[in-house]
N, C-alpha and C. Protein backbone atom coordinates (compact mmCIF):
# COMPACT_ATOMS: atom_id res chain seq x y z
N UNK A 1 26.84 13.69 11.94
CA UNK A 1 26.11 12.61 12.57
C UNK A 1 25.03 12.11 11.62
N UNK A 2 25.17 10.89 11.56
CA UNK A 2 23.96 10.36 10.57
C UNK A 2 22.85 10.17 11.24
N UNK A 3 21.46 10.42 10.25
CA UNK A 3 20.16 10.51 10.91
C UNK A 3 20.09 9.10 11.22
N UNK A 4 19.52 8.47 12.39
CA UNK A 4 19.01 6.87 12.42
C UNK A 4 17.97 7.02 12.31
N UNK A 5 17.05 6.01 11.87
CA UNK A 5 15.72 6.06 12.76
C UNK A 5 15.51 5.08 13.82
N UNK A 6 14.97 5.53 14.39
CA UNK A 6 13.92 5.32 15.71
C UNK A 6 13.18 4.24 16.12
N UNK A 7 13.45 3.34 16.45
CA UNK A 7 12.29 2.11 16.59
C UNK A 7 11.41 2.34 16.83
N UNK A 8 10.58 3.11 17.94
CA UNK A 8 9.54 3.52 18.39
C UNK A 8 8.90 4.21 17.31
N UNK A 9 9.13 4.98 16.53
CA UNK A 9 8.30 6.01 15.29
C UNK A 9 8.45 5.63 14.52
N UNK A 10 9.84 5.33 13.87
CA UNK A 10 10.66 5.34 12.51
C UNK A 10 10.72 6.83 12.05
N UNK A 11 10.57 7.31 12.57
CA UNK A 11 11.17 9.06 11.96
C UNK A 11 12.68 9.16 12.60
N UNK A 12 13.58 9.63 11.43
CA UNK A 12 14.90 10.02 11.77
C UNK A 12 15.22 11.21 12.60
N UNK A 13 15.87 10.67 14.08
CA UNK A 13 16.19 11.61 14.84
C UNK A 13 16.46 12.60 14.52
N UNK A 14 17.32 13.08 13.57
CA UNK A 14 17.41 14.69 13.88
C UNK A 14 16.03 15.12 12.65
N UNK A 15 15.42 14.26 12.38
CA UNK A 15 13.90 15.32 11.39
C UNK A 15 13.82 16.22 12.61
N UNK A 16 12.87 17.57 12.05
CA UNK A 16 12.00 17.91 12.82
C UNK A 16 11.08 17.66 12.58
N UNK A 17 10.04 17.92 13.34
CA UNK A 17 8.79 18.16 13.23
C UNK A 17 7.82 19.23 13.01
N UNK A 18 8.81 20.40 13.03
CA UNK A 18 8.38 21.95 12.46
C UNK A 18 8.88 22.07 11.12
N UNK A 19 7.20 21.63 10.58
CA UNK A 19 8.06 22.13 8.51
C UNK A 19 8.58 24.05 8.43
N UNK A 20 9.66 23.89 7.48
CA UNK A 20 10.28 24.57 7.14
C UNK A 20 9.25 25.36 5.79
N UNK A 21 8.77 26.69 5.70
CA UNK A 21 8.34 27.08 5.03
C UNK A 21 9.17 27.06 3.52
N UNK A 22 8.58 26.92 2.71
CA UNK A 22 9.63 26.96 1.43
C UNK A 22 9.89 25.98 0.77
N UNK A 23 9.74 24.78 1.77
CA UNK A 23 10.74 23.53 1.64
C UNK A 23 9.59 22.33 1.59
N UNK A 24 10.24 21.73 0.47
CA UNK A 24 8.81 20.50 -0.38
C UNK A 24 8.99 19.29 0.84
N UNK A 25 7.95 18.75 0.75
CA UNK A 25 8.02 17.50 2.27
C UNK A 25 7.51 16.72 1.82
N UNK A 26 7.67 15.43 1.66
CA UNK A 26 7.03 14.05 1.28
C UNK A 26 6.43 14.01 2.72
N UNK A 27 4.47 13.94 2.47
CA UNK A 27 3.64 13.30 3.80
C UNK A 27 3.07 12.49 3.34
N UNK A 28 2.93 11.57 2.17
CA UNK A 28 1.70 10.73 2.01
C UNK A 28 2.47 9.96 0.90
N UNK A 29 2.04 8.53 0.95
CA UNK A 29 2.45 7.72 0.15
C UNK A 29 1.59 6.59 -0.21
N UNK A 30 0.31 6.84 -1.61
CA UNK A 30 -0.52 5.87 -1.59
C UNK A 30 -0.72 4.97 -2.79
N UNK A 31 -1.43 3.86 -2.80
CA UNK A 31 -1.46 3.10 -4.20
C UNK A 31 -2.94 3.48 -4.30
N UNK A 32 -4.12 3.77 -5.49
CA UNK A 32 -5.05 3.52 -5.68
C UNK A 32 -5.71 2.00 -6.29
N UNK A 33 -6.46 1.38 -5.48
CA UNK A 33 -6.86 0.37 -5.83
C UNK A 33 -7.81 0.28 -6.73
N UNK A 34 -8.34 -0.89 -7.31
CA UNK A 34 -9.34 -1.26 -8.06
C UNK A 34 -10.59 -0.25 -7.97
N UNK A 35 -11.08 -0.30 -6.47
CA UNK A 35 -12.15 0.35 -5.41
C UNK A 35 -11.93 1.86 -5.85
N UNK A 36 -11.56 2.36 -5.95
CA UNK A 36 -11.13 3.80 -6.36
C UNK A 36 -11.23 4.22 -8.11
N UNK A 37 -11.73 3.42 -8.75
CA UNK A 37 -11.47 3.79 -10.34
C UNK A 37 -13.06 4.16 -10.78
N UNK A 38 -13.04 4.88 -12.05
CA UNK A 38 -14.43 4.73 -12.56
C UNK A 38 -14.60 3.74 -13.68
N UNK A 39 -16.03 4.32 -14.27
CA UNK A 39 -15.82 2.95 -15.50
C UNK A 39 -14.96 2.81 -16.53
N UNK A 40 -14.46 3.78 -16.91
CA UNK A 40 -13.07 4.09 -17.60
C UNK A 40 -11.68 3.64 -17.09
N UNK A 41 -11.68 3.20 -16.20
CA UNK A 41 -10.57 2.09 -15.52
C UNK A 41 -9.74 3.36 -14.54
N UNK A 42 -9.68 4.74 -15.27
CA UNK A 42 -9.20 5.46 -14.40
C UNK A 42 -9.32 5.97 -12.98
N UNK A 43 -8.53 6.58 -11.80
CA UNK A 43 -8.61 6.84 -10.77
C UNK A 43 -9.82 7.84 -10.66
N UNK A 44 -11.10 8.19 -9.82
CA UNK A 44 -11.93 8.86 -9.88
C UNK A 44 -11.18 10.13 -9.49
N UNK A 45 -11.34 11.77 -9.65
CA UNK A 45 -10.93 12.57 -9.40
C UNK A 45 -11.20 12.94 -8.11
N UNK A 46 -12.00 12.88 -7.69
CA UNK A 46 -12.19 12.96 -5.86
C UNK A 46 -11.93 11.92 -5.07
N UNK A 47 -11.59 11.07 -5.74
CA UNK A 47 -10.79 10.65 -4.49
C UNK A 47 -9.20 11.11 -4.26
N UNK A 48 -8.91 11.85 -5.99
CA UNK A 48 -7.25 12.16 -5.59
C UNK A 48 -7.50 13.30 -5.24
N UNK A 49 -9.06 13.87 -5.37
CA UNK A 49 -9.21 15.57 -4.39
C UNK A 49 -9.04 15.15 -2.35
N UNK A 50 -9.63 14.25 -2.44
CA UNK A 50 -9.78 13.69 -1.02
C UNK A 50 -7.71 13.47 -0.59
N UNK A 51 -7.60 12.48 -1.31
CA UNK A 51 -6.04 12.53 -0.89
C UNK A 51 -5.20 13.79 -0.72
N UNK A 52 -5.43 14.62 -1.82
CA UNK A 52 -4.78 15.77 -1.46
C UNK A 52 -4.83 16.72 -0.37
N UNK A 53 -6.23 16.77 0.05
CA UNK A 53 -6.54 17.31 1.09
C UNK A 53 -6.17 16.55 2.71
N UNK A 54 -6.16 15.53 2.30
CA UNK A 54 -5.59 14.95 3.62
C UNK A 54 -4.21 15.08 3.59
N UNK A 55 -3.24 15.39 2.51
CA UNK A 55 -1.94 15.52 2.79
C UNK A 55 -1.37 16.82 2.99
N UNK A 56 -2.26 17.28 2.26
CA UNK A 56 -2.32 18.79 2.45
C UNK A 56 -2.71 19.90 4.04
N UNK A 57 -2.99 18.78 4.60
CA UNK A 57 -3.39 19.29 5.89
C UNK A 57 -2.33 18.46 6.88
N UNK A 58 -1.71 18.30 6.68
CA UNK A 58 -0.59 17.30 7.96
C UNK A 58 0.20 18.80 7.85
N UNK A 59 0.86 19.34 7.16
CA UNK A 59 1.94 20.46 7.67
C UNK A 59 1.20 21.30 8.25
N UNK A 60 0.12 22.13 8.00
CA UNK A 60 -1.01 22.49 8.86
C UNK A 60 -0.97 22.50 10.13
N UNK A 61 -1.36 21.45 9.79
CA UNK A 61 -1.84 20.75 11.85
C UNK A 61 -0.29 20.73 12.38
N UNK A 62 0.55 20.56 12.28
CA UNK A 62 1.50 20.43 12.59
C UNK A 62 2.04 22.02 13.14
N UNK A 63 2.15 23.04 11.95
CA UNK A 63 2.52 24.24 12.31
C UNK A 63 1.50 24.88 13.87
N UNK A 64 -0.05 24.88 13.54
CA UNK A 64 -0.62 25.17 14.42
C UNK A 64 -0.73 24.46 15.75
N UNK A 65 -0.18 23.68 15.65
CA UNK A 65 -0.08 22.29 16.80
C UNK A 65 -1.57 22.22 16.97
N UNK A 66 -2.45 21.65 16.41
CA UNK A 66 -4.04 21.05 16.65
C UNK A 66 -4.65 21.03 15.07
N UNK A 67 -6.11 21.17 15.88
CA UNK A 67 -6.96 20.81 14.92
C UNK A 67 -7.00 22.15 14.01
N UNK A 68 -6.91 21.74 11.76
CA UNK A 68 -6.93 22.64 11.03
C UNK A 68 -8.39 22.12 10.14
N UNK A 69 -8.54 23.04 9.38
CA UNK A 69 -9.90 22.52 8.71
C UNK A 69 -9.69 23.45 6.85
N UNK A 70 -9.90 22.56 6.28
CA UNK A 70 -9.86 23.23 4.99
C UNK A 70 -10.47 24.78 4.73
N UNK A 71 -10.25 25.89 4.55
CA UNK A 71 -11.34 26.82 4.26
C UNK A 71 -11.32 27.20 2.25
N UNK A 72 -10.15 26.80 1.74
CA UNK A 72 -10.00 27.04 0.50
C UNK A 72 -9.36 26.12 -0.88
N UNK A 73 -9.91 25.88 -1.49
CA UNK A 73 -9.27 24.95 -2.78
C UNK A 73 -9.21 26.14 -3.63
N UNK A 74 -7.30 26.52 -3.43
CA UNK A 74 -7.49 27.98 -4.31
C UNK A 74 -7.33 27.41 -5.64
N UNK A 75 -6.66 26.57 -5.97
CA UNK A 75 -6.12 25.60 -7.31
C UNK A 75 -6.16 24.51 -7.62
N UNK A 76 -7.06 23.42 -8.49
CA UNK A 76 -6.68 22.17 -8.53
C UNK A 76 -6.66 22.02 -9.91
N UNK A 77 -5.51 21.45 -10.04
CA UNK A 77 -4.97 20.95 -12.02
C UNK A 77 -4.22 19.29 -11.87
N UNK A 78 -5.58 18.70 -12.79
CA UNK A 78 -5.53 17.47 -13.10
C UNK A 78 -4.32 17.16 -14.30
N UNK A 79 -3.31 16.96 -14.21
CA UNK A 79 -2.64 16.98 -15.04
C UNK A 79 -2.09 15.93 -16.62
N UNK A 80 -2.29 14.88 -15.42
CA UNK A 80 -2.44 13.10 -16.45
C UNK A 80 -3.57 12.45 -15.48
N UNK A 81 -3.85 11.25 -16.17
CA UNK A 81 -4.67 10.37 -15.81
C UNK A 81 -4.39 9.58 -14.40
N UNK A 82 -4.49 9.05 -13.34
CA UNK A 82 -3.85 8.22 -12.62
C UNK A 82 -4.87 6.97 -12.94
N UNK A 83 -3.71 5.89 -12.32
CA UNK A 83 -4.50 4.59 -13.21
C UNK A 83 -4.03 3.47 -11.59
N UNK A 84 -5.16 2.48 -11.46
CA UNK A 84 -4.23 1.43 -10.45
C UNK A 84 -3.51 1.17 -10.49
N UNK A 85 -2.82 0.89 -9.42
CA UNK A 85 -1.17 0.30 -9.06
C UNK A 85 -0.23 1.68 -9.55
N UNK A 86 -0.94 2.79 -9.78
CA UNK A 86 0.53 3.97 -9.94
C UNK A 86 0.66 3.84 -8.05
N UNK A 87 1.93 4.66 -7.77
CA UNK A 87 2.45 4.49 -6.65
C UNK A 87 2.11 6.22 -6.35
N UNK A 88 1.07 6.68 -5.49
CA UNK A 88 1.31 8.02 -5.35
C UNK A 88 2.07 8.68 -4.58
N UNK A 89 2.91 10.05 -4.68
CA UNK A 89 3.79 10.55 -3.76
C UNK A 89 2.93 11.90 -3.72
N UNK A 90 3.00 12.32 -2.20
CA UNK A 90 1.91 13.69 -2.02
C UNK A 90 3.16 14.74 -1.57
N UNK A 91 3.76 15.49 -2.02
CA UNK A 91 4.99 16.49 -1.49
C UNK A 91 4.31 18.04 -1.23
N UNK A 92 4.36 18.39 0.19
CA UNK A 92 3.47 19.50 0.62
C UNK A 92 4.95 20.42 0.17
N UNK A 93 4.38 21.63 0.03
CA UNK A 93 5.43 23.24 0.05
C UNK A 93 4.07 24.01 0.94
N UNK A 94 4.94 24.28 2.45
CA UNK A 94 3.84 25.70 3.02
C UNK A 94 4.25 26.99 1.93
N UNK A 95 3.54 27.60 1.76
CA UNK A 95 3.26 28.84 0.76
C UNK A 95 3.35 30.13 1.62
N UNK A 96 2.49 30.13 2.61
CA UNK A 96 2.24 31.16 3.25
C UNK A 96 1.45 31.00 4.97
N UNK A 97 2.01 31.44 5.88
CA UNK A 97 1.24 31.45 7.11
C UNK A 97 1.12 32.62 7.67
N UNK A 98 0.00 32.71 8.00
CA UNK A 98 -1.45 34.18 8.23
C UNK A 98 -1.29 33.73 10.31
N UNK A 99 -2.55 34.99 10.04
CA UNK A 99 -2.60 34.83 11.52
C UNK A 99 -3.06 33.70 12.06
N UNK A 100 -4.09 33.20 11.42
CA UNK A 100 -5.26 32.21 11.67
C UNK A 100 -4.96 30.97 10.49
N UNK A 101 -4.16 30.72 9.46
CA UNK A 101 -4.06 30.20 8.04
C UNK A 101 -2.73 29.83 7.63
N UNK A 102 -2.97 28.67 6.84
CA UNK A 102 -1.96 27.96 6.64
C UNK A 102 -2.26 28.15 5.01
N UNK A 103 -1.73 28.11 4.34
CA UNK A 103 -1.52 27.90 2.83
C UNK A 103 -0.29 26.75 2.40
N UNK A 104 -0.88 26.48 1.41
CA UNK A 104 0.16 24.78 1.07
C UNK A 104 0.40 24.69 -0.64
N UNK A 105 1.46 24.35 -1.14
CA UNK A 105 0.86 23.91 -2.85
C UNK A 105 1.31 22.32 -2.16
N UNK A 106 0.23 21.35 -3.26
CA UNK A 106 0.61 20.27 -3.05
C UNK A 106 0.65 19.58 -4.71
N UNK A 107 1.77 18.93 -4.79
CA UNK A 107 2.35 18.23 -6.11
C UNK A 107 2.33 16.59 -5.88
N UNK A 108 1.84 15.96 -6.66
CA UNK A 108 1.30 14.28 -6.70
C UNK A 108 2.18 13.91 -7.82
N UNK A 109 3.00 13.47 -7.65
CA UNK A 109 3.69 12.34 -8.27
C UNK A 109 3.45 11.04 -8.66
N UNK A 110 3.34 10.26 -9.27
CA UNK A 110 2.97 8.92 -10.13
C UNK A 110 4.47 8.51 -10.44
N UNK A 111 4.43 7.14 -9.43
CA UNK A 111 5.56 5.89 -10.14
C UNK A 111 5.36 5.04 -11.09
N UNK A 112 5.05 4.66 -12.27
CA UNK A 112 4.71 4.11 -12.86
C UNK A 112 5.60 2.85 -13.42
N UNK A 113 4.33 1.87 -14.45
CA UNK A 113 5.25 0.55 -15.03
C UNK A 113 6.96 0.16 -14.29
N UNK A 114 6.03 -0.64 -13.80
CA UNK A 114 7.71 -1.34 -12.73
C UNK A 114 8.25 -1.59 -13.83
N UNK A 115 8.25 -2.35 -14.81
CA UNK A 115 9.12 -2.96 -16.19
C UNK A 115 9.68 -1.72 -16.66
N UNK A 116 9.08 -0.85 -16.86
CA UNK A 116 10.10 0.56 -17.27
C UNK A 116 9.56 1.28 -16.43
N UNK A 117 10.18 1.67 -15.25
CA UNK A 117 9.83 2.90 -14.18
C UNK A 117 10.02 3.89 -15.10
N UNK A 118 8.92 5.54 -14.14
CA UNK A 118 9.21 6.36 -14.74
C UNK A 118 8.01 6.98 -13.72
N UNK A 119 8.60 8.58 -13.56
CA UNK A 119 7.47 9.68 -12.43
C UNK A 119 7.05 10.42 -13.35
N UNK A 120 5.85 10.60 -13.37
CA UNK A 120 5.35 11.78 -13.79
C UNK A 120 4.31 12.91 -12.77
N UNK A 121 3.99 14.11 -12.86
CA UNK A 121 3.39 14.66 -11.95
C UNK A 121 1.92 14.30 -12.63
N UNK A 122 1.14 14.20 -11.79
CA UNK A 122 -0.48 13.60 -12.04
C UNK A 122 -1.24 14.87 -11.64
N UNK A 123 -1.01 15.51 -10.74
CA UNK A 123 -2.05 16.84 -9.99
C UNK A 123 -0.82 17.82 -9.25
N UNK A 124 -1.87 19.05 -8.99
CA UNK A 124 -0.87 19.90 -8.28
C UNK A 124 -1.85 21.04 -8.25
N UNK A 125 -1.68 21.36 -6.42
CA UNK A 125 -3.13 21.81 -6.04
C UNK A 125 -2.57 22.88 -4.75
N UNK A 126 -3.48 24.08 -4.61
CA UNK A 126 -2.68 24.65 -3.67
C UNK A 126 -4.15 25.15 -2.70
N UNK A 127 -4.35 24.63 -1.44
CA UNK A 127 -5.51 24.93 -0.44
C UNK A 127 -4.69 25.99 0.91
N UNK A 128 -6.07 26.17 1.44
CA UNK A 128 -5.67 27.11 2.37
C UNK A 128 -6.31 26.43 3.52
N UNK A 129 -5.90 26.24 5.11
CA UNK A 129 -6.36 25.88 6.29
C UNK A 129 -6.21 26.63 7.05
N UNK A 130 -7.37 26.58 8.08
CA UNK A 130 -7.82 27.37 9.02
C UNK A 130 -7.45 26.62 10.73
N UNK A 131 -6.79 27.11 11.51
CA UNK A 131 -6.64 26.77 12.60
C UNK A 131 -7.72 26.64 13.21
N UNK A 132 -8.38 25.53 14.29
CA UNK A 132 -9.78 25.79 15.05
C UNK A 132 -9.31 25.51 16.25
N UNK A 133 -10.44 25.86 17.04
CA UNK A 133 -10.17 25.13 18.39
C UNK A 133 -11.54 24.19 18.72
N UNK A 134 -11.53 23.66 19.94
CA UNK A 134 -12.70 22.71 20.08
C UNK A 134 -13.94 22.72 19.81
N UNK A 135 -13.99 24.18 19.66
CA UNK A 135 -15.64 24.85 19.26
C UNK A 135 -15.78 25.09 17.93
N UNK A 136 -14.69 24.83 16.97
CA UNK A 136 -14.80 25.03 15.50
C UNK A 136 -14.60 26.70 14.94
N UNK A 137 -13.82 27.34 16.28
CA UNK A 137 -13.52 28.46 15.64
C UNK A 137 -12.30 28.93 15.57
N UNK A 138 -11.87 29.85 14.50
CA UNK A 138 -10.66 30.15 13.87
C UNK A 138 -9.96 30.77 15.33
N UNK A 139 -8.12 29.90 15.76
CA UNK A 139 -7.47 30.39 16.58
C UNK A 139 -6.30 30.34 16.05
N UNK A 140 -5.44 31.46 16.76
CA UNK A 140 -4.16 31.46 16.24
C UNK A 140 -3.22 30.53 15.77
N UNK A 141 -2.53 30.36 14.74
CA UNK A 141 -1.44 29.96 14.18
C UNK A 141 -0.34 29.92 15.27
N UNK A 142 -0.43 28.97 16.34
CA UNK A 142 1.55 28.93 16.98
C UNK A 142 2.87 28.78 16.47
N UNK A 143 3.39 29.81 15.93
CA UNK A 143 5.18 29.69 15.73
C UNK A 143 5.80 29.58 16.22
């Protein structure tokens, strides 16, 4: 059966929605604009720390079904430059899930020069999240 998608979401019926530990997941797909560079024309590094962390936390929240909160930046390696108009791809891998903790590596991809396409990896970063509940304290991980 072929996946369709969905009018209502656009996610393909048979996806799930429970990531598969192990298994790399495209969650984020961004361009950096002008607004985002330093004086060197390049992408500022916190803001691709900021992106990562926001993509880095969707399988997270997802596994725990609620609210997750960063507790660790075990790794971050800047690898090339990112520059405006690269096309970013954010591909989560869960690493490891704890009682209370999510672990993630996350790998950033760069589309570059439409006239000669070509990907290169830009960053690749691996954080750890903490399940909370409404009061901001660490609750179980639901499997």
């Amino acid at each position: 059966m072929n996946a369709e998608l969905s009018p209502l979401n656009a996610m393909p019926q048979e996806a799930s929605l429970t990531p598969v530990p192990g298994q790399r997941e495209l969650v984020l797909r961004v361009m950096p604009m002008p607004a985002d560079s330093n004086a060197n024309g390049d992408i500022f590094g916190g803001w691709i720390m900021a992106q990562v962390d926001i993509a880095g936390s969707i399988l997270p929240a997802r596994i725990s079904r609620g609210r997750v909160t960063t507790v660790a930046v075990n790794e971050f390696v800047f690898k090339q430059p990112v520059s405006i108009g690269d096309l970013l791809s954010f591909y989560v891998t869960v690493t490891r899930v704890g009682r209370t903790s999510v672990t993630v590596h996350v790998e950033v991809l760069a589309e570059r020069d439409p006239e000669n396409p070509h990907v290169v990896k830009v960053t690749e970063a691996n954080l750890t999240y903490v399940a909370i509940d409404r009061d901001g304290k660490p609750r179980t991980v639901v499997s």
